[in-house]
C-alpha atoms as a PDB file:
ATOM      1  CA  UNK A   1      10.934  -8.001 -19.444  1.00  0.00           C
ATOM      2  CA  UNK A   2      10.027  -8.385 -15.744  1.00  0.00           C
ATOM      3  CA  UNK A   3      13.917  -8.372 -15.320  1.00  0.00           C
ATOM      4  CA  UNK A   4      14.297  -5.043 -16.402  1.00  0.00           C
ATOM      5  CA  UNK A   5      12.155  -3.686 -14.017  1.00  0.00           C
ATOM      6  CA  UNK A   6      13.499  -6.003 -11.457  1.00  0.00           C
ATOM      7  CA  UNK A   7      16.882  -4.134 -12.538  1.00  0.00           C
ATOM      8  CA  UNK A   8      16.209  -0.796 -12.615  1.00  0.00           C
ATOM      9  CA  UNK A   9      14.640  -0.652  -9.152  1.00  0.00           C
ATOM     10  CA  UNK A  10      16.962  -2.528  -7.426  1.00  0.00           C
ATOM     11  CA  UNK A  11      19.210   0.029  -6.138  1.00  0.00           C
ATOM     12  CA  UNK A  12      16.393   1.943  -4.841  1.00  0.00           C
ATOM     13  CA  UNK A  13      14.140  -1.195  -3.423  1.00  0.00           C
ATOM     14  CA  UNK A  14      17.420  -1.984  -1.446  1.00  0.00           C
ATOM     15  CA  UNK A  15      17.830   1.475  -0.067  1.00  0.00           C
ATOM     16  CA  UNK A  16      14.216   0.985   1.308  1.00  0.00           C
ATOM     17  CA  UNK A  17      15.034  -3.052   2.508  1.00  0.00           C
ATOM     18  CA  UNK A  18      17.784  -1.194   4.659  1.00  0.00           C
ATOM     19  CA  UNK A  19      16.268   1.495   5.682  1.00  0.00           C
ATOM     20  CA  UNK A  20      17.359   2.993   9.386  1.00  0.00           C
ATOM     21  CA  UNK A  21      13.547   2.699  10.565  1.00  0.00           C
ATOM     22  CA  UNK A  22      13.497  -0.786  11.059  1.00  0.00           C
ATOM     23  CA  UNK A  23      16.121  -0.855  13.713  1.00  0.00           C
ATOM     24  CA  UNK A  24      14.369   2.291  15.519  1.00  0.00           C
ATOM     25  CA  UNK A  25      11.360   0.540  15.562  1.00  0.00           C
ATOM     26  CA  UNK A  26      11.824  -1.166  19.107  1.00  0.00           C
ATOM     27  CA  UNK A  27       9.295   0.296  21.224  1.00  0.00           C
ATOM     28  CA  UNK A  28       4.919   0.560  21.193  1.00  0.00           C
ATOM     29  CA  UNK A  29       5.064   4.481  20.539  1.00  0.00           C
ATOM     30  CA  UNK A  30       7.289   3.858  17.450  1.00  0.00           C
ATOM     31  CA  UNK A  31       4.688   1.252  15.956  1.00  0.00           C
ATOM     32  CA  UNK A  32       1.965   3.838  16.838  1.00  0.00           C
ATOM     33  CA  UNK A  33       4.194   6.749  15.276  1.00  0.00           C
ATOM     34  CA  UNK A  34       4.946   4.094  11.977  1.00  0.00           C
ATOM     35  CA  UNK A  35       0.993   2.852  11.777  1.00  0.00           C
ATOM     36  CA  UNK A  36      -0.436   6.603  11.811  1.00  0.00           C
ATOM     37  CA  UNK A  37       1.775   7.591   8.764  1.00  0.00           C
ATOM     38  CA  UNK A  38       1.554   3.919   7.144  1.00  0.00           C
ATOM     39  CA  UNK A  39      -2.218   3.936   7.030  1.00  0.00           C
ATOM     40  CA  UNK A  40      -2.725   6.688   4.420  1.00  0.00           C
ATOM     41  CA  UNK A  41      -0.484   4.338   1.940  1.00  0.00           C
ATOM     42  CA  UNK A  42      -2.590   1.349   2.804  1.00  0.00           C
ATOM     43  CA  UNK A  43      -5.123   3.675   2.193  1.00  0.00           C
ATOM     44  CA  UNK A  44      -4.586   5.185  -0.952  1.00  0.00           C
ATOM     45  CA  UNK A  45      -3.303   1.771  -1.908  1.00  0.00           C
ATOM     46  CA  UNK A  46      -6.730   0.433  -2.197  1.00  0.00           C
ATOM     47  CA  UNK A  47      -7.506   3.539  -4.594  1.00  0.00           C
ATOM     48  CA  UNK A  48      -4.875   2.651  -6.735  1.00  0.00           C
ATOM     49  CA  UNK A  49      -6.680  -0.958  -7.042  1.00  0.00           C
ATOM     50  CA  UNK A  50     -10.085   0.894  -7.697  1.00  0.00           C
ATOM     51  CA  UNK A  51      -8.609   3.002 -10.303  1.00  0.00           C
ATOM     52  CA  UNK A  52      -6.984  -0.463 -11.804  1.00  0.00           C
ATOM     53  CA  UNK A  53     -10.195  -2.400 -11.783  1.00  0.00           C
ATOM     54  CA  UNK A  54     -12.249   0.436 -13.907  1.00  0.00           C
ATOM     55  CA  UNK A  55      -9.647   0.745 -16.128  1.00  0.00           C
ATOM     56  CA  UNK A  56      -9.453  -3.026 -16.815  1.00  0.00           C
ATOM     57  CA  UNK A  57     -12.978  -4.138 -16.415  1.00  0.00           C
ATOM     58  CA  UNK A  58     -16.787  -2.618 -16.992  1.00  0.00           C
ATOM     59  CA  UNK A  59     -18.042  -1.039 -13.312  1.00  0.00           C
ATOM     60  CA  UNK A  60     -20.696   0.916 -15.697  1.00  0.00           C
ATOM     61  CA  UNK A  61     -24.231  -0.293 -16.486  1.00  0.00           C
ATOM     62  CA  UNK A  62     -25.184  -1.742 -18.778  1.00  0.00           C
ATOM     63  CA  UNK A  63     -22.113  -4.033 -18.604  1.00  0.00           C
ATOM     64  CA  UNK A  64     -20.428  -4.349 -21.646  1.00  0.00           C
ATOM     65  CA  UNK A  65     -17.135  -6.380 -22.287  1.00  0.00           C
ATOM     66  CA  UNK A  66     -13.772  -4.202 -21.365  1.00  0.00           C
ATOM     67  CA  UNK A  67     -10.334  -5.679 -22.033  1.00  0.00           C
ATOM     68  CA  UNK A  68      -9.139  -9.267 -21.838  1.00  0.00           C
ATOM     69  CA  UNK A  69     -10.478 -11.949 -19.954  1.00  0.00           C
ATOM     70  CA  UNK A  70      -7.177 -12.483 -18.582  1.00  0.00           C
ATOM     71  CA  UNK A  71      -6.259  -8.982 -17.050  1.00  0.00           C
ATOM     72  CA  UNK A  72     -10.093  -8.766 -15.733  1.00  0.00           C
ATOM     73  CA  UNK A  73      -9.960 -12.383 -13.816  1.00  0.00           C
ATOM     74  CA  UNK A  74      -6.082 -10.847 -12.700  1.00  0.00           C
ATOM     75  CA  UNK A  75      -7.489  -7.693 -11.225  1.00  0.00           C
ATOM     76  CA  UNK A  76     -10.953  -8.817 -10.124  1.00  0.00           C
ATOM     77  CA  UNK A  77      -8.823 -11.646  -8.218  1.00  0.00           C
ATOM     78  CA  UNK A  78      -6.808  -9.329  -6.432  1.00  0.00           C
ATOM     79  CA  UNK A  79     -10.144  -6.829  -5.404  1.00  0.00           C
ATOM     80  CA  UNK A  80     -11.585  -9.986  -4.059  1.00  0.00           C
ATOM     81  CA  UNK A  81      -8.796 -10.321  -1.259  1.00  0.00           C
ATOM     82  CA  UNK A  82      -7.970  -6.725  -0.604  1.00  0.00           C
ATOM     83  CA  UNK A  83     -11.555  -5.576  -0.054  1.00  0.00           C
ATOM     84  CA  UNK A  84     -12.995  -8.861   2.071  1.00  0.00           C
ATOM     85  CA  UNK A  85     -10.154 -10.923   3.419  1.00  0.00           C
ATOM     86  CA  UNK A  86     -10.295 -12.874   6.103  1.00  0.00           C
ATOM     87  CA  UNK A  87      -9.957 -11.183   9.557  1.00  0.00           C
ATOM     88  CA  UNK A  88      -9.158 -12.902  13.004  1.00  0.00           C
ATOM     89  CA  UNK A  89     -12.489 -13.514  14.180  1.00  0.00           C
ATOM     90  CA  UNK A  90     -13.031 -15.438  10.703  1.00  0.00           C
ATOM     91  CA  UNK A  91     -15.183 -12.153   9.563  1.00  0.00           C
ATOM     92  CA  UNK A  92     -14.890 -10.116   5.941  1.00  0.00           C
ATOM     93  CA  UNK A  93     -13.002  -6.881   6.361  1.00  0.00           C
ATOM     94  CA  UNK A  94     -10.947  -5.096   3.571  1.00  0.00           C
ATOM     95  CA  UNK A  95      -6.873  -4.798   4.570  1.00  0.00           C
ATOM     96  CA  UNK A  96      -7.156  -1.167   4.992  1.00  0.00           C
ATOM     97  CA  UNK A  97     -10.359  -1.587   7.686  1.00  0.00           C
ATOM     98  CA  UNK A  98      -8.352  -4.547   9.101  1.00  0.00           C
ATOM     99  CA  UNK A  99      -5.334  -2.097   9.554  1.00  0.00           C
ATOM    100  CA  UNK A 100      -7.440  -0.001  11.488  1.00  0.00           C
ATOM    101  CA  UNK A 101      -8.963  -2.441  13.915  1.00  0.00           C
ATOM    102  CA  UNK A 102      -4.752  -2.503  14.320  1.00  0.00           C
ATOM    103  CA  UNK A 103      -4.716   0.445  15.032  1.00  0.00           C
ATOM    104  CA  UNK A 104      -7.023   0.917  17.645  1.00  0.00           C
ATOM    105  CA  UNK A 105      -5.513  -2.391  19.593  1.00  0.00           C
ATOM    106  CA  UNK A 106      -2.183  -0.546  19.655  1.00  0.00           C
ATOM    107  CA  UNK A 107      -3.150   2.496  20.799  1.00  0.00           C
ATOM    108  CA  UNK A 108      -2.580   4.681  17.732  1.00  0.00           C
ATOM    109  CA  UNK A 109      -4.178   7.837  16.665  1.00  0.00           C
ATOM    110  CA  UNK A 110      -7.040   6.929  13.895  1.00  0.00           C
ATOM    111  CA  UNK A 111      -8.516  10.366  13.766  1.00  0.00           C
ATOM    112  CA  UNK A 112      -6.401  11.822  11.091  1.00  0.00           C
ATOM    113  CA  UNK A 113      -7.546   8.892   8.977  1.00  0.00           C
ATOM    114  CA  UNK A 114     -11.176   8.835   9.614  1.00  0.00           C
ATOM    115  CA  UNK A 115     -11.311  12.852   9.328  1.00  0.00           C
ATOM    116  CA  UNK A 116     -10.362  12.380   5.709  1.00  0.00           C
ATOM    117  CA  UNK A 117     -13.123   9.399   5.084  1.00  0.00           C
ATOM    118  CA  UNK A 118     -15.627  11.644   6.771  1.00  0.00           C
ATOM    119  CA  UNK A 119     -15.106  14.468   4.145  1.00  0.00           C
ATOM    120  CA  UNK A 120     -14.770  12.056   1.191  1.00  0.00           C
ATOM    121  CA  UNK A 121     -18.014  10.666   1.978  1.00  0.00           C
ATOM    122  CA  UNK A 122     -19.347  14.156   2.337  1.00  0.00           C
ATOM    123  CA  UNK A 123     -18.114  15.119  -0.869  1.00  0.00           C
ATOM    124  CA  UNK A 124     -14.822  16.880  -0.792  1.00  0.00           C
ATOM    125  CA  UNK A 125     -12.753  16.396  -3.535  1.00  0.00           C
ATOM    126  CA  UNK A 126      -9.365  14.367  -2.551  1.00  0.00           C
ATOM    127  CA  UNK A 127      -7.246  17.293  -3.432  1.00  0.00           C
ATOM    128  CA  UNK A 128      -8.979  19.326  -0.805  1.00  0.00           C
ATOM    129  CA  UNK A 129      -8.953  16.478   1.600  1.00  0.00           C
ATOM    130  CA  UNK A 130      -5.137  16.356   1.374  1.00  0.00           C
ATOM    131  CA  UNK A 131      -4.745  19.860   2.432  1.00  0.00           C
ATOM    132  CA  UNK A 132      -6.209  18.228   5.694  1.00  0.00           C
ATOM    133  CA  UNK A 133      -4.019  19.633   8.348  1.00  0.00           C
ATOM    134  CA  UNK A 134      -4.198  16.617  10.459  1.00  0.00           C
ATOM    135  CA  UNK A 135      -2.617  14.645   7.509  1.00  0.00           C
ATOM    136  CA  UNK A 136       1.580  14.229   8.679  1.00  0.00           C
ATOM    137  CA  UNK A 137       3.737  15.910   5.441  1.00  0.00           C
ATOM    138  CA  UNK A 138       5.220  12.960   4.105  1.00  0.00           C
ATOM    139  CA  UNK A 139       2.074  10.603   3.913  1.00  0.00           C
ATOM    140  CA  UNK A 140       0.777  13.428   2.278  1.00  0.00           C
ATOM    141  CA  UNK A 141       3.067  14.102  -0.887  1.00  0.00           C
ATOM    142  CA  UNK A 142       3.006  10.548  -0.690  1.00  0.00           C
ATOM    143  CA  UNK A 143      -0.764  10.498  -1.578  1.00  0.00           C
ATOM    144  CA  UNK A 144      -0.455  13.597  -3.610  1.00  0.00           C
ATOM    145  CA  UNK A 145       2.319  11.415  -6.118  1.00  0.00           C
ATOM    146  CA  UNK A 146      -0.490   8.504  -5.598  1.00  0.00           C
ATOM    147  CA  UNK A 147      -3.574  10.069  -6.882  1.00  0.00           C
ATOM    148  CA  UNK A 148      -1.481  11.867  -9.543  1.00  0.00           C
ATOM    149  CA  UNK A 149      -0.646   8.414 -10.969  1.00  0.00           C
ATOM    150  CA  UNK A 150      -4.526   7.637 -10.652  1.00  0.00           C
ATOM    151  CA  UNK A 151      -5.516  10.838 -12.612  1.00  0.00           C
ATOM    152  CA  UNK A 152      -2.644  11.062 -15.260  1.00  0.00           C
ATOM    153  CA  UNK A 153      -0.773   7.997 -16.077  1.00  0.00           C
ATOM    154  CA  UNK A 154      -1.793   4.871 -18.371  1.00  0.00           C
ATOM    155  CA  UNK A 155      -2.764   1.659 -17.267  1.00  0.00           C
ATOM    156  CA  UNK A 156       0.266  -0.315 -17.864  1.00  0.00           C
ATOM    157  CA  UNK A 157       2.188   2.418 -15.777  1.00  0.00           C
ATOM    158  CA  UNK A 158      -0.466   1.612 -12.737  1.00  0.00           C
ATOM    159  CA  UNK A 159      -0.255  -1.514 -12.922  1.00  0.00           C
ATOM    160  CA  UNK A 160       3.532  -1.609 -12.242  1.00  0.00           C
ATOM    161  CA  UNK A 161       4.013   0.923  -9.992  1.00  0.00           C
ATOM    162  CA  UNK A 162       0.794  -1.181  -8.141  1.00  0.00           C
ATOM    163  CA  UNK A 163       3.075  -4.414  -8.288  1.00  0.00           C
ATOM    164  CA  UNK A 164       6.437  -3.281  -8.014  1.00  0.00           C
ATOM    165  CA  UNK A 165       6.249  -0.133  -6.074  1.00  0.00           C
ATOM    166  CA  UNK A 166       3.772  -0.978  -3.285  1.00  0.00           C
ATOM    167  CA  UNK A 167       2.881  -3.273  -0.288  1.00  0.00           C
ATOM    168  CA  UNK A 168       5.559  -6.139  -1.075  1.00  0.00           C
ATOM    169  CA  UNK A 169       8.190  -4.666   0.669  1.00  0.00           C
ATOM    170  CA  UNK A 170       7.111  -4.308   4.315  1.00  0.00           C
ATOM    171  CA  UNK A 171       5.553  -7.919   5.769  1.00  0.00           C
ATOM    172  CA  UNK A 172       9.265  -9.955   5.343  1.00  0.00           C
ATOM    173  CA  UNK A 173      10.844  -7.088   6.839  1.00  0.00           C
ATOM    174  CA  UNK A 174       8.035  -6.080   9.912  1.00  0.00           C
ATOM    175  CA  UNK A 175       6.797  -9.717  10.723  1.00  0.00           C
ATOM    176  CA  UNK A 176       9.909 -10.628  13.037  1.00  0.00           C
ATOM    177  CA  UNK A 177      10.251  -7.130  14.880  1.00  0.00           C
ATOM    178  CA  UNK A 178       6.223  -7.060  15.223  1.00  0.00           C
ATOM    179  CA  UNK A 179       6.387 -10.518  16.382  1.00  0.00           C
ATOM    180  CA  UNK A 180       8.911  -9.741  19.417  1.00  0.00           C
ATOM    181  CA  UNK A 181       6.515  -6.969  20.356  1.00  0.00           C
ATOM    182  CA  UNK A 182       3.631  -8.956  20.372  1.00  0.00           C
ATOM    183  CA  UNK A 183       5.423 -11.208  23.043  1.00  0.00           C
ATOM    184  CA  UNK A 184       6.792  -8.223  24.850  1.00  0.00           C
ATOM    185  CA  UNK A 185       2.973  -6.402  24.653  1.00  0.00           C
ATOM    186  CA  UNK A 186       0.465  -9.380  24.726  1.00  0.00           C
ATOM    187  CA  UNK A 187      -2.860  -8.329  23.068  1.00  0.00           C
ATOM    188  CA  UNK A 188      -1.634  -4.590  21.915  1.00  0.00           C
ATOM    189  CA  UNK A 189      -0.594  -5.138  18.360  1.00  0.00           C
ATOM    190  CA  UNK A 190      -1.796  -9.036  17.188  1.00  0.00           C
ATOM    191  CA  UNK A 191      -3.917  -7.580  14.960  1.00  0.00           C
ATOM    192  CA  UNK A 192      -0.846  -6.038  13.438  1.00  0.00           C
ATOM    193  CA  UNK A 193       0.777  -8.989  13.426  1.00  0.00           C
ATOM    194  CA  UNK A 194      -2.209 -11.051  12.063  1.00  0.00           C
ATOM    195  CA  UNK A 195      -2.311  -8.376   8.909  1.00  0.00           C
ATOM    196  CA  UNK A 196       1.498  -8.971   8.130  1.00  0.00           C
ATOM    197  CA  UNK A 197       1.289 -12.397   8.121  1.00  0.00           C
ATOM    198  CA  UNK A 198      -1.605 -12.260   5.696  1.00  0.00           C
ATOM    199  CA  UNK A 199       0.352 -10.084   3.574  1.00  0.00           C
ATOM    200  CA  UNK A 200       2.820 -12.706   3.448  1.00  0.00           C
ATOM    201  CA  UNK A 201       0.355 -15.543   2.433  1.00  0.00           C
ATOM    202  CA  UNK A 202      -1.734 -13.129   0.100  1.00  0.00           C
ATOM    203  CA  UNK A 203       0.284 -10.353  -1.164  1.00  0.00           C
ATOM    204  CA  UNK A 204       3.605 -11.477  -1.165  1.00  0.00           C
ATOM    205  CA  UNK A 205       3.058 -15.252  -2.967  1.00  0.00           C
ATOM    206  CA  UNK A 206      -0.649 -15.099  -4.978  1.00  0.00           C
ATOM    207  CA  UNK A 207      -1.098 -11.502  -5.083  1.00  0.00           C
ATOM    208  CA  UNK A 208       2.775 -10.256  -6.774  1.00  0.00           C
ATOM    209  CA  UNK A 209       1.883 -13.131  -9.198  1.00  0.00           C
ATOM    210  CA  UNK A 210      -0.896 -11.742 -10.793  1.00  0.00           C
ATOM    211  CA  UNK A 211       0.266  -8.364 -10.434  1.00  0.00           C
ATOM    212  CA  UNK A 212       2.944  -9.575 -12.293  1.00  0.00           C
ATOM    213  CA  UNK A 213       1.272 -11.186 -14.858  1.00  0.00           C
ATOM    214  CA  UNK A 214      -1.374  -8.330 -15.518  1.00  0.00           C
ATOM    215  CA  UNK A 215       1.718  -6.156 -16.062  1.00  0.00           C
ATOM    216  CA  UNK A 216       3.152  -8.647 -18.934  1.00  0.00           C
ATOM    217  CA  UNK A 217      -0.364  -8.655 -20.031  1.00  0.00           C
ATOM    218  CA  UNK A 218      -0.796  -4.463 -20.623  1.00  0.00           C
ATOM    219  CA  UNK A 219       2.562  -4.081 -21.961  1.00  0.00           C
ATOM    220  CA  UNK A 220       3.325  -7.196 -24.413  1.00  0.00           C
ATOM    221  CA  UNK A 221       5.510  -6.415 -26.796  1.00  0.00           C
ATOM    222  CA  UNK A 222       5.829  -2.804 -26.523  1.00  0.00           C
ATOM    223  CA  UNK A 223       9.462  -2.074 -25.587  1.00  0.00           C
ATOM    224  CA  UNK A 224       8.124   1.953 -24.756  1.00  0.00           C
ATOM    225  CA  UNK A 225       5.719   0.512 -22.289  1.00  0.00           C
ATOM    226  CA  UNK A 226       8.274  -1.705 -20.370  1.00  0.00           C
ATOM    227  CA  UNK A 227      10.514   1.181 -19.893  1.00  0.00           C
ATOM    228  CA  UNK A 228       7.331   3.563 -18.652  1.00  0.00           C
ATOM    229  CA  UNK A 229       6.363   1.004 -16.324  1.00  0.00           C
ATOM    230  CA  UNK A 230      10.095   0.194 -15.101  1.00  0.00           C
ATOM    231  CA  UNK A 231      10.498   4.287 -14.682  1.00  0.00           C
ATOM    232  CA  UNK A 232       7.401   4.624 -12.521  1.00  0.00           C
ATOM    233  CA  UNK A 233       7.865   1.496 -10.492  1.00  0.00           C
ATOM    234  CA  UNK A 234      11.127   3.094  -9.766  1.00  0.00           C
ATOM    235  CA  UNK A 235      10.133   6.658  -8.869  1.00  0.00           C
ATOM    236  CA  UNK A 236       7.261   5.055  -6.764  1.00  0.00           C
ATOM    237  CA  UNK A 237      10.026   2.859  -4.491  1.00  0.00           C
ATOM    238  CA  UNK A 238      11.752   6.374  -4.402  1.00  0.00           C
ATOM    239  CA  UNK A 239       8.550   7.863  -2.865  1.00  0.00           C
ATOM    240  CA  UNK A 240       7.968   5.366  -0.614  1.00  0.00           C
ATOM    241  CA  UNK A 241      11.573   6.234   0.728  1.00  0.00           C
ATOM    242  CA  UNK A 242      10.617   9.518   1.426  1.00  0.00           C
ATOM    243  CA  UNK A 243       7.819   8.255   3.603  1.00  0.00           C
ATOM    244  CA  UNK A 244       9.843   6.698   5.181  1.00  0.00           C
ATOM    245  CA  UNK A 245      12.194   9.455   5.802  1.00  0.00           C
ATOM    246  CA  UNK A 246       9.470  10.966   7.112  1.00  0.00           C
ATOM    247  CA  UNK A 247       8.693   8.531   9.414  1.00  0.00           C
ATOM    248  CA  UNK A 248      11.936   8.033  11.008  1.00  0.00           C
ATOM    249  CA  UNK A 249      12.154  11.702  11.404  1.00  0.00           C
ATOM    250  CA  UNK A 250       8.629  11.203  13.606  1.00  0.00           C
ATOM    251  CA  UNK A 251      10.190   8.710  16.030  1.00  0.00           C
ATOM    252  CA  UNK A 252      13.249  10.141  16.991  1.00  0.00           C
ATOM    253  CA  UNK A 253      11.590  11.916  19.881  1.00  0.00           C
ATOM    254  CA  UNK A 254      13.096  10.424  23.245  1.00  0.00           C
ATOM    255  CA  UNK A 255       9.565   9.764  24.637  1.00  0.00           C
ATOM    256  CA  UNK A 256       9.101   5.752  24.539  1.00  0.00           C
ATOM    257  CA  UNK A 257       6.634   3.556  26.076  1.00  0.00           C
END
């Protein structure tokens, strides 16, 4: 049944793998311009992995046994290298924190970002916080479509548009661009680099695995659950298209560096 979603987001996944961005992405200020809209989905990214982990395992006390064995191991095993990978001094950081250290190297604007964690941590509910008018449009209907899934949708429907819909699109088709920058900008954006490449070795090989598997896990047999989870991986590739409208629509100023 993994075909069938394979199937029905094709079309739109490919739209995304040939996206114009990529070839306007050929100077610093478009990186900059690409990491200060991409950060709020590797942001809300790791909510979407939160929001997966309560639902499959027990985060209450006292603990008491949640689910399968097998989805909790799956999605436990995936927290475990989002929130403390390795970074390049051979120190913990989660890949969102680690995309921030990127950002500062390069030269991008992090305020936007940390404006929103500031009034999280003060309390402000995340709808208010995306009303932030820092916040660029698309990244945040981009969000908004996020923490709707989080607040409305069933776990088998998370857990696909977490596997199929997210991060495993954009290492393969950054690394080689970011790596010709790197050489043309030495010590701006090897951070950057660093992250995609992990995303490669993590994300892309162990991580898709066990996304894949926890998906096969939540929806078994259930031929109404395959199609849910098919639909929303496909509406979340469509989103992520938008963003990426968005983007592009961000760099076409003439000002390069």
């Amino acid at each position: 049944m993994i075909a069938q979603i394979r199937d029905t987001i094709a079309p739109v996944r490919e739209k995304i793998i040939q996206h114009p961005l990529y070839r306007r992405m050929q100077h610093m200020e478009d990186v900059r311009v690409f990491m200060q809209y991409h950060v709020f989905a590797v942001w809300d990214f790791m909510s979407l992995l939160k929001s997966l982990q309560a639902r499959l395992t027990c985060t209450a006390i006292p603990w008491v046994p949640q689910g399968s064995a097998a989805t909790r191991f799956l999605i436990n095993e995936i927290v475990t290298g989002e929130e403390s990978d390795l970074a390049p001094d051979g120190s913990r950081a989660s890949h969102f924190e680690l995309y921030l250290q990127a950002m500062t190297q390069a030269g991008a604007d992090t305020g936007p970002m940390q404006a929103c964690l500031l009034a999280l941590q003060a309390g402000q509910p995340i709808a208010e916080v995306l009303q932030t008018a820092s916040i660029p449009p698309a990244a945040r209907a981009f969000m908004q479509y996020t923490f709707e899934l989080i607040h409305h949708t069933p776990v088998h429907v998370q857990a696909a548009v977490f596997t199929f819909g997210r991060e495993d699109l954009i290492p393969d088709m950054f690394l080689a661009l970011v790596s010709d920058l790197d050489r043309q900008f030495p010590g701006q954006i090897s951070v950057f680099k660093y992250y995609l490449e992990r995303h490669i070795e993590v994300d892309g090989d162990h991580h898709s695995h066990l996304g894949m598997q926890m998906v096969e896990e939540l929806c078994g047999k259930d031929a109404d659950k395959w199609r849910e989870a098919a639909q929303a991986a496909k509406e979340a590739l469509e989103k992520r298209l938008l963003l990426w409208d968005g983007v592009l629509q961000a760099t076409a100023s003439p000002v390069r560096i």
